[in-house]
Protein backbone atom coordinates (compact mmCIF):
# COMPACT_ATOMS: atom_id res chain seq x y z
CA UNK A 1 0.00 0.00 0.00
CA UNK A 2 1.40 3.46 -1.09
CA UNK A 3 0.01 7.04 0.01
CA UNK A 4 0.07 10.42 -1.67
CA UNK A 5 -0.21 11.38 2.00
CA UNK A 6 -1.97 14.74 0.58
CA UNK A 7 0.19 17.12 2.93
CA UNK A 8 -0.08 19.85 0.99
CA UNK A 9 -2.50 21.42 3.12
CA UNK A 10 -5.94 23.02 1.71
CA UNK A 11 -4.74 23.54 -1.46
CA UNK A 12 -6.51 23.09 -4.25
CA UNK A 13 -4.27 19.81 -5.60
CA UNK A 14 -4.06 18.22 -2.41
CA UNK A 15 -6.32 15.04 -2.87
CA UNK A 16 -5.48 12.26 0.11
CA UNK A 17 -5.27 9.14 -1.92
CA UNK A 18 -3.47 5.48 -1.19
CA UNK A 19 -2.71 2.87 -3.33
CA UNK A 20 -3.53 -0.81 -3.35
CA UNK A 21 -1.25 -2.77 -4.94
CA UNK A 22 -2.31 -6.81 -5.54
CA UNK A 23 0.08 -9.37 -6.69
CA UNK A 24 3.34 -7.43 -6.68
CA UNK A 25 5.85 -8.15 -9.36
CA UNK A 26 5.44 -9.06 -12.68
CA UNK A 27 1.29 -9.39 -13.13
CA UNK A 28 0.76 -6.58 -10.02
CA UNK A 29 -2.46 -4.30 -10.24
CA UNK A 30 -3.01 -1.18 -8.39
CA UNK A 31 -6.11 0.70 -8.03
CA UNK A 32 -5.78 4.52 -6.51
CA UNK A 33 -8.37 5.17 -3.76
CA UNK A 34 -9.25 8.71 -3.00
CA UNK A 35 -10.47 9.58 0.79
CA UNK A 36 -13.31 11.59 1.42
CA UNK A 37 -15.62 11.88 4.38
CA UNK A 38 -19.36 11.04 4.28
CA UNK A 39 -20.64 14.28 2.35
CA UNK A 40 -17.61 13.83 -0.13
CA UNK A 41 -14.90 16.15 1.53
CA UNK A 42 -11.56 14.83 0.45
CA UNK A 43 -8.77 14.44 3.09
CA UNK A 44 -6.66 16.74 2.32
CA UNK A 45 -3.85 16.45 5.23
CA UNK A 46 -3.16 12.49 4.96
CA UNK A 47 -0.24 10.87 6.30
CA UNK A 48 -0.23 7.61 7.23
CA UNK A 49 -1.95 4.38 5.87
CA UNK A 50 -2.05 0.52 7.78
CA UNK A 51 -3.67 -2.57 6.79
CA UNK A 52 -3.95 -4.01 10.51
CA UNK A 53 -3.58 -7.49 9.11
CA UNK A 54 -5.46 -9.16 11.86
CA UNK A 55 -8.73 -8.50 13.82
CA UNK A 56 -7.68 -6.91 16.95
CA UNK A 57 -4.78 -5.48 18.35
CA UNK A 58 -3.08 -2.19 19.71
CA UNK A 59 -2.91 0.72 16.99
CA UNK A 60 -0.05 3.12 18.28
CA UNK A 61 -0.30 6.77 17.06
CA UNK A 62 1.23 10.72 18.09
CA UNK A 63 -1.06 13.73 17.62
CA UNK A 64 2.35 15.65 16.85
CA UNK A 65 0.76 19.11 17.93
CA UNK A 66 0.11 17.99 21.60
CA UNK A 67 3.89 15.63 21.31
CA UNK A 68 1.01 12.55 22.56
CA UNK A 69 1.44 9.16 22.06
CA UNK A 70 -2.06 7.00 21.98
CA UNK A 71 -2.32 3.26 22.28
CA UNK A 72 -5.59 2.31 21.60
CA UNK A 73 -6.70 -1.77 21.87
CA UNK A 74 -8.97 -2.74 19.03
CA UNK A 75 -10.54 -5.86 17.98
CA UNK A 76 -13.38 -7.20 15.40
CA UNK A 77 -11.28 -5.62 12.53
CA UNK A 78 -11.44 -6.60 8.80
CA UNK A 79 -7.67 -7.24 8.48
CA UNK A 80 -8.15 -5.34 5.16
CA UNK A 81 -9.77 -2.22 5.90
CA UNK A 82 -7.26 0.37 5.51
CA UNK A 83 -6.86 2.59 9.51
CA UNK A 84 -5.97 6.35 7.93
CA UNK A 85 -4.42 9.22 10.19
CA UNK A 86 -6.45 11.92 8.65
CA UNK A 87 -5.18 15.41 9.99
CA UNK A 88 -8.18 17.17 7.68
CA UNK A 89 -10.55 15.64 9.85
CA UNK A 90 -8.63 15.63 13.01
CA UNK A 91 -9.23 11.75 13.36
CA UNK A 92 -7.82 8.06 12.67
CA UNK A 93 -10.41 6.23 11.07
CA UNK A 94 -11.47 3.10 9.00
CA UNK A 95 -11.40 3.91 5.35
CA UNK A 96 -13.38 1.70 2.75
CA UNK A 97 -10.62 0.11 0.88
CA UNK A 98 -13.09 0.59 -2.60
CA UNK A 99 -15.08 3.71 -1.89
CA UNK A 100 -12.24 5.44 0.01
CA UNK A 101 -15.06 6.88 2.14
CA UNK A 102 -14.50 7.01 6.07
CA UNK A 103 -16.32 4.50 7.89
CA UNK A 104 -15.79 4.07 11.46
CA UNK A 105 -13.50 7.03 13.43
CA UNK A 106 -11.19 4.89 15.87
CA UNK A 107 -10.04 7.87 17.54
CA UNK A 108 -11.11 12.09 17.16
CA UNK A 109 -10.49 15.20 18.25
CA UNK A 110 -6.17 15.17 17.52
CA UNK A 111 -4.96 18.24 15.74
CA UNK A 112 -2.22 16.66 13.96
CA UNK A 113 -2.73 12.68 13.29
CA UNK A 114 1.18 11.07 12.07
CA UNK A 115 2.41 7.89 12.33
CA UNK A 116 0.44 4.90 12.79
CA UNK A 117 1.25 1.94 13.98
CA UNK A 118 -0.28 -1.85 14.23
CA UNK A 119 0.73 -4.33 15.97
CA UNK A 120 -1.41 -7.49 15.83
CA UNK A 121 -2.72 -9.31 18.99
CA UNK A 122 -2.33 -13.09 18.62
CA UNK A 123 -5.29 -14.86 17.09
CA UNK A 124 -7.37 -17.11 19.67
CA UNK A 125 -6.20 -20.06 18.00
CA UNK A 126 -2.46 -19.03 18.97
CA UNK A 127 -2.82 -19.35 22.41
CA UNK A 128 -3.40 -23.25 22.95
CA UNK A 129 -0.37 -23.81 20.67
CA UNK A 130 1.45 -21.58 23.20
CA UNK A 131 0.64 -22.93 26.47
CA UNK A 132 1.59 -26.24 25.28
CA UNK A 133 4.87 -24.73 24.36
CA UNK A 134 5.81 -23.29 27.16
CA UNK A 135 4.29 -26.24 29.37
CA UNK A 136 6.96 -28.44 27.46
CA UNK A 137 9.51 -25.96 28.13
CA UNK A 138 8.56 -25.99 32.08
CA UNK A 139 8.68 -30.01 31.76
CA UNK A 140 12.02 -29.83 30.10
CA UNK A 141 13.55 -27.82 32.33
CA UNK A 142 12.29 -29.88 35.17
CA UNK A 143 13.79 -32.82 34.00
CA UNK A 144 17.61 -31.11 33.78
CA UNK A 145 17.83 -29.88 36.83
CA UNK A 146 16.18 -33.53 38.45
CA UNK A 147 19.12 -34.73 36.15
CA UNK A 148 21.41 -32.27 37.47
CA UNK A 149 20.83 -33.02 40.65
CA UNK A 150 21.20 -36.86 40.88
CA UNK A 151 24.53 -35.90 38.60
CA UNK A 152 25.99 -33.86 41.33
CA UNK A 153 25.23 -36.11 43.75
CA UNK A 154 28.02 -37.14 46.42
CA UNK A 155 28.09 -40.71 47.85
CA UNK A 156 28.68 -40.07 51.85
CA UNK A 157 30.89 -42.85 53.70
């Protein structure tokens, strides 16, 4: 996914639009989305696209005019629905990936929306896998030091 980012301001050029690009390499297709609100307002202060890739986890961004940090937990995501920081509208929202229009604002009221970031909670099915893992790490480790142990082991007179 590529963005124009559309940080030109108010300007009259300035048209927030990202890029899907499908199948990369040598039989890739793109399609340009343009990002409007509801009423058909373009964004025109863009800057940062994300495909969370998963259906819940913790989307990091800063409001650079208020130097603020927000980590915001999220789940029952479509892992492709674009999240857009969208300084126009003062929000980070969910973005049709085929209308462009905003769906669902995530978070409002920031004066200056940059960098987003995703990071992907691990799906439910994960977790089993896990446990076991670490239950046959516990067992493992169990079994050294027992083995350890008897190694060490001094015969007394």
């Amino acid at each position: 996914m590529l963005t124009s980012e559309g940080d030109a301001g108010a300007g009259p050029t300035s048209d927030g639009r990202f890029t899907l690009i499908s199948n990369p390499g040598t039989s890739q297709t793109f399609t340009n989305v343009r990002v409007t609100n509801a009423s058909g307002v373009n964004a025109r202060a863009m800057d940062d696209v994300r495909r969370p890739g998963a259906t819940a986890g913790t989307l990091y961004m800063a409001d650079t005019a208020t130097n603020t940090v927000y980590a915001v937990q999220l789940s029952g995501l479509d892992p492709n629905t674009p999240i857009v920081s969208l300084g126009s509208f003062g929000e980070v929202a969910l973005v049709d990936p085929v209308t462009g229009v905003v769906g669902a604002t995530l978070v409002s009221n920031l004066r200056a929306p940059h960098g987003l970031d995703f990071v992907a909670a691990p799906e439910p099915a994960t977790w089993p896998m896990l446990l076991l893992g670490l239950g046959g790490l516990a067992v493992a480790i169990g079994r050294r030091k027992s083995a350890l142990r008897t190694a060490v082991a001094v015969p007394t007179a």
